[in-house]
Protein backbone atom coordinates (compact mmCIF):
# COMPACT_ATOMS: atom_id res chain seq x y z
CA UNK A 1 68.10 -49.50 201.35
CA UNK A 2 71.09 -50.04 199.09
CA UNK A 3 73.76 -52.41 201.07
CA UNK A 4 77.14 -50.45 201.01
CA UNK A 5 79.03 -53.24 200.62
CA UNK A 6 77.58 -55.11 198.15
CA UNK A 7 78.09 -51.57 196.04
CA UNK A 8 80.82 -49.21 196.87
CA UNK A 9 81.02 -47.53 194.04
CA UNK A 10 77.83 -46.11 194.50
CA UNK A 11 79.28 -44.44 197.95
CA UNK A 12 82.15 -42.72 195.95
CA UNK A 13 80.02 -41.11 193.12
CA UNK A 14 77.96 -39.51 195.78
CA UNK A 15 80.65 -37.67 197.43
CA UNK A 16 82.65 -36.88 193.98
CA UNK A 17 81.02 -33.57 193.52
CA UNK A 18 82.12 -32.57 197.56
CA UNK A 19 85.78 -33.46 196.77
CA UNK A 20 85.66 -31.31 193.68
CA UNK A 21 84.36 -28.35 195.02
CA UNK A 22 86.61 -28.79 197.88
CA UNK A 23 89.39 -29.07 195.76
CA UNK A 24 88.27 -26.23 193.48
CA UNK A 25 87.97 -23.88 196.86
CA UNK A 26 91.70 -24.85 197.51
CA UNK A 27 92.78 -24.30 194.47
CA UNK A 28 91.20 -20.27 194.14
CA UNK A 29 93.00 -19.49 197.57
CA UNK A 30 96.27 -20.91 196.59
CA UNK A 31 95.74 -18.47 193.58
CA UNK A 32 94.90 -16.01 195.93
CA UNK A 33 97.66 -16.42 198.38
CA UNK A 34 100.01 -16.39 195.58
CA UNK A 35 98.91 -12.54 194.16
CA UNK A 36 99.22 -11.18 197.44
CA UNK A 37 102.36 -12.55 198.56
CA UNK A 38 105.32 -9.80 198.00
CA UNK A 39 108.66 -9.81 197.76
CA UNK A 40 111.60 -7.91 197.92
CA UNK A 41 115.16 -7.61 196.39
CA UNK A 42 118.18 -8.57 198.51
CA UNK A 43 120.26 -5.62 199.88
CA UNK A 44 123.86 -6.25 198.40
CA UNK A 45 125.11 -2.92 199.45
CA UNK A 46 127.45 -4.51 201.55
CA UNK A 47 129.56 -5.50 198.88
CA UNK A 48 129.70 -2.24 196.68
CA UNK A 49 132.78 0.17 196.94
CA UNK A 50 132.59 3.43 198.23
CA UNK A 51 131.81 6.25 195.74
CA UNK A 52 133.57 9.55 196.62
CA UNK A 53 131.66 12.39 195.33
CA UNK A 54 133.50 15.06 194.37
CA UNK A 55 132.58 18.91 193.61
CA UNK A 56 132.99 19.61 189.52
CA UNK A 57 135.70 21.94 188.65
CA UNK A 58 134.25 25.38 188.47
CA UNK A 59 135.25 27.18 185.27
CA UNK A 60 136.57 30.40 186.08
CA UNK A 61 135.00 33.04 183.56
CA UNK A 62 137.40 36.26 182.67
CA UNK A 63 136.25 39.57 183.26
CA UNK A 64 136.08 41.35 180.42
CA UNK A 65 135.78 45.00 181.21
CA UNK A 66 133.78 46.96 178.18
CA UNK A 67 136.01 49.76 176.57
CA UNK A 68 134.09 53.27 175.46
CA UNK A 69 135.40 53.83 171.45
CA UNK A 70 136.02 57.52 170.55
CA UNK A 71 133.49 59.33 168.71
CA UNK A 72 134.00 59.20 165.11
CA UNK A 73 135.49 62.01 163.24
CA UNK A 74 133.09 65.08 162.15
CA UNK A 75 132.32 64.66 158.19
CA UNK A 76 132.21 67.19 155.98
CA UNK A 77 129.04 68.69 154.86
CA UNK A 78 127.08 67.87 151.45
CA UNK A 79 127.29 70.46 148.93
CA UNK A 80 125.02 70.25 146.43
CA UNK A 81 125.59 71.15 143.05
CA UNK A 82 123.83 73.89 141.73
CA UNK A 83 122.59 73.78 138.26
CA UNK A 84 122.13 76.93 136.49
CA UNK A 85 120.11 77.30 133.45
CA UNK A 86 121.83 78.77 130.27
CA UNK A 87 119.40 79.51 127.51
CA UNK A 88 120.04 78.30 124.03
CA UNK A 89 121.12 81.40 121.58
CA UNK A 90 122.75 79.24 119.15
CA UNK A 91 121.46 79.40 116.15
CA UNK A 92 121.26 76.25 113.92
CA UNK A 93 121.30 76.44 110.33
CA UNK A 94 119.39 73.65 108.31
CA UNK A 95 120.23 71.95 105.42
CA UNK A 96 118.44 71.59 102.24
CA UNK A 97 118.59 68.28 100.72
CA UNK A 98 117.40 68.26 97.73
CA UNK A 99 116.15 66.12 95.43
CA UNK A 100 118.32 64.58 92.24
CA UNK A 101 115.08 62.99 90.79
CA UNK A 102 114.37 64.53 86.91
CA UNK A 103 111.36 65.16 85.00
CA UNK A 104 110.77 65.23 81.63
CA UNK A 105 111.40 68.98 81.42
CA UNK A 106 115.05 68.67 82.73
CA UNK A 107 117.63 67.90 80.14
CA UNK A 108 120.41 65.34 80.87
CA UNK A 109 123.50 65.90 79.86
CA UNK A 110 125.25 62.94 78.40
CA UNK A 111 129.08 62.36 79.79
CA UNK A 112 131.78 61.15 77.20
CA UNK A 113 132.78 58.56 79.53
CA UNK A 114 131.74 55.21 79.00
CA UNK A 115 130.46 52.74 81.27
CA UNK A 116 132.29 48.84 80.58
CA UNK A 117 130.25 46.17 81.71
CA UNK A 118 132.92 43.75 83.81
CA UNK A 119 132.05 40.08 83.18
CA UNK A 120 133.27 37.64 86.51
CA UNK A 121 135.41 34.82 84.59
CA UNK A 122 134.22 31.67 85.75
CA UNK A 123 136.88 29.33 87.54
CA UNK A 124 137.37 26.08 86.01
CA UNK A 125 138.50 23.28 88.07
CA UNK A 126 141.08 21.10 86.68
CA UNK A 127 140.94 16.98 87.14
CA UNK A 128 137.17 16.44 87.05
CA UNK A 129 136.49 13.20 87.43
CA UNK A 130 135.45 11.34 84.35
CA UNK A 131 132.08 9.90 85.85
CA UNK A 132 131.81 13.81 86.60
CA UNK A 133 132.44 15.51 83.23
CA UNK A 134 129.88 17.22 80.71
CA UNK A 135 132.18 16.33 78.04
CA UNK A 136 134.42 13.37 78.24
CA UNK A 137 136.94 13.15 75.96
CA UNK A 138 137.25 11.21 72.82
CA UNK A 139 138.81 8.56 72.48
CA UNK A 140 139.86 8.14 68.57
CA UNK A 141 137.11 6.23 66.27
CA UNK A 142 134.61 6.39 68.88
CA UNK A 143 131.60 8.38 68.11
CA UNK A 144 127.70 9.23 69.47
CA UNK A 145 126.60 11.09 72.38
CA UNK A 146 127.89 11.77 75.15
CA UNK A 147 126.91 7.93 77.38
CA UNK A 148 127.96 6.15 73.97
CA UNK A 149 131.14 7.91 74.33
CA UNK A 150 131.85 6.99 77.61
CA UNK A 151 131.45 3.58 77.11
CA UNK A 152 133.23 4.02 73.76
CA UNK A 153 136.15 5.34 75.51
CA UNK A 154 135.78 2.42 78.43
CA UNK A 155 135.99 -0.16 75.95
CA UNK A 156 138.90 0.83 73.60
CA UNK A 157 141.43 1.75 76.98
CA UNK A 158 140.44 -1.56 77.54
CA UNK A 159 140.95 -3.59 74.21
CA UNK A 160 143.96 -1.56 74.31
CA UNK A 161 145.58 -2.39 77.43
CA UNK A 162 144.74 -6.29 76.23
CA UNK A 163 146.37 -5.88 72.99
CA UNK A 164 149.62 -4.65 74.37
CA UNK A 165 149.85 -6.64 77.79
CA UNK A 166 152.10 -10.00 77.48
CA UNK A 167 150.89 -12.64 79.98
CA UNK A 168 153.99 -14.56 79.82
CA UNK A 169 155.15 -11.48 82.03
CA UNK A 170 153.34 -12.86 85.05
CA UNK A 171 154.75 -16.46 84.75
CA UNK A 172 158.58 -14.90 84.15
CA UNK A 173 157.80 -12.89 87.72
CA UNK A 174 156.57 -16.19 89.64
CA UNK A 175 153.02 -14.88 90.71
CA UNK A 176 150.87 -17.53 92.20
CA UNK A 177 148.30 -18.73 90.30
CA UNK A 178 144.46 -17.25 90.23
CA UNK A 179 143.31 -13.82 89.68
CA UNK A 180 144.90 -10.51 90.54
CA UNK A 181 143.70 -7.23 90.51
CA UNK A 182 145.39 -4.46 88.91
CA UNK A 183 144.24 -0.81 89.79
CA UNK A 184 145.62 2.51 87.32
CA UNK A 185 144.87 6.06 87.54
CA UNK A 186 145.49 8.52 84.81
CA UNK A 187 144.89 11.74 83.54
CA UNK A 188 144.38 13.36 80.05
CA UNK A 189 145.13 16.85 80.38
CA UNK A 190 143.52 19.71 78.29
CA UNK A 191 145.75 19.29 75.36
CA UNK A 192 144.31 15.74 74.74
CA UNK A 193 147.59 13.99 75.78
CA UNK A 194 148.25 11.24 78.54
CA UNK A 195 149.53 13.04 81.50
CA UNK A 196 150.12 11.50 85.27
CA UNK A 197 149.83 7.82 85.44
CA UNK A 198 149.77 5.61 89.12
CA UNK A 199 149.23 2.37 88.83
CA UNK A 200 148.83 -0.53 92.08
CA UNK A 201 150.25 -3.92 91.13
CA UNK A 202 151.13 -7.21 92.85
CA UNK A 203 154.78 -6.83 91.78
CA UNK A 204 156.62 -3.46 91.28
CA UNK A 205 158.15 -4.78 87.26
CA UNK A 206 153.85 -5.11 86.79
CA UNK A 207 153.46 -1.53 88.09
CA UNK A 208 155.92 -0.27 85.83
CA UNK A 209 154.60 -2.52 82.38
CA UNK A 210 150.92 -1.49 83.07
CA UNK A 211 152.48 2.77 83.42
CA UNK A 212 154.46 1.90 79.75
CA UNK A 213 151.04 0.74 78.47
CA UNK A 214 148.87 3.65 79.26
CA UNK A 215 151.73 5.74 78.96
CA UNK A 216 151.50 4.73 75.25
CA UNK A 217 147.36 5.29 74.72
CA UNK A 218 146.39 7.86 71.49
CA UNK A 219 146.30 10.98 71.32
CA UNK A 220 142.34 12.25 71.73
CA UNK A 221 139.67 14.68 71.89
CA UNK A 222 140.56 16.77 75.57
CA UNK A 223 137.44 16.80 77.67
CA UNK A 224 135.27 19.92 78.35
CA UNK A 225 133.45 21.81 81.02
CA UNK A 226 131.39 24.37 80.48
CA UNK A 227 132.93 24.49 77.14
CA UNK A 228 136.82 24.89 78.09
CA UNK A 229 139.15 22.09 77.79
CA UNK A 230 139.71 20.47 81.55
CA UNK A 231 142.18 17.39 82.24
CA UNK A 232 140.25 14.37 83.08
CA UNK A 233 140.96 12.11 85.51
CA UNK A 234 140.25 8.47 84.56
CA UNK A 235 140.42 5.22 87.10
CA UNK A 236 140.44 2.08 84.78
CA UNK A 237 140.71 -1.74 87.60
CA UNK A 238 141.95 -4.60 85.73
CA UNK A 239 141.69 -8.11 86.65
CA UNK A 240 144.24 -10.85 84.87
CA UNK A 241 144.46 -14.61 85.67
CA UNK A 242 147.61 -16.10 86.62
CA UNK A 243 147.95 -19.72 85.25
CA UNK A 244 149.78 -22.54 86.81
């Protein structure tokens, strides 16, 4: 035999599994208890006003009382239109078209009036562009065909306007220094004479020197389209340098 004192932890561990199933037993009916325990609200009626109920308003509906209409008016019967059949006595009479083609057993008769063949004159348009023209005109001396005379005539309005411009214009006018661009349009009419000349200058006494100028080019060979004499119009930009 084991001696309980000596060892009382032997004692407990034997009874450890009771006190756990005990406690598991107690612990299901709690569980149990606590499921099938019911409660219920608290009656607080006591402290609610009084609701009077009252009957809704009943919504009186008018009698409408249902009025017989009249019978409408009789309406007049349907006459149909009767179509009567006329027969067709007119007599039509057809005409003969005949034919004005000829053969060569009819003889044609030759009328004394003659027939003149109307040509459509052409329109020329006046101030064609030079870059434009078939023929350009002529500018005295120059010669070749017509791309050599374009330059031709390029290069003598040019040496020209050189030759007769006086620098010492721009220094008397008090033009800054550097270079300034001069623009001119003109025209040689048909007749081979200077006609309109606009010019665009920095100063209005340059405008009117570079008009004198051009004003004062040759006489020359008009320009031509389709073979009539046409006044040309000519733009010719120059550029001069303005010294300090």
């Amino acid at each position: 035999m084991i001696d309980v004192k000596k060892k009382p932890r032997v004692v407990i561990e034997n009874y450890s599994k009771i006190f756990f199933l005990i406690g598991l037993v107690l612990a299901l009916a709690i569980i149990n208890f606590m499921m099938e325990f019911k409660s219920y609200d608290l009656d607080n009626t006591n402290g609610l006003g009084m609701v009077n109920m009252t009957e809704e308003m009943k919504e009186e509906i008018p009698i409408v009382l249902q009025q017989e209409l009249p019978p409408p008016p009789p309406t007049a019967p349907v006459i149909m239109e009767q179509i009567k059949v006329v027969e067709d006595d007119l007599k039509i009479e057809e005409s003969i078209i005949e034919s004005t083609e000829t053969d060569e057993k009819t003889a044609v008769f030759k009328s004394n009036t003659e027939i003149v063949e109307v040509r459509e004159t052409e329109e020329i348009i006046e101030d064609i562009p030079f870059v434009l023209i078939e023929d350009v005109p002529v500018f005295p001396g120059c010669k070749g065909n017509n791309a050599e005379l374009k330059k031709c005539f390029s290069d003598k309005v040019t040496a020209f306007f050189g030759k007769n411009f006086d620098p010492a214009l721009t220094q008397e006018l008090g033009l800054s220094p550097g270079k300034k661009k001069i623009y001119v349009v003109f025209k040689i009419n048909n007749k081979g004479k200077i006609g309109t000349v606009n010019a665009r200058a920095p100063h209005p006494l340059l405008e009117k020197e570079v008009v004198r100028i051009i004003t004062s080019l040759p006489e020359m060979k008009p320009g031509r389209q389709r073979g009539m004499p046409v006044t040309v119009t000519y733009s010719l930009p120059i550029s001069i340098m303005v010294e300090e």
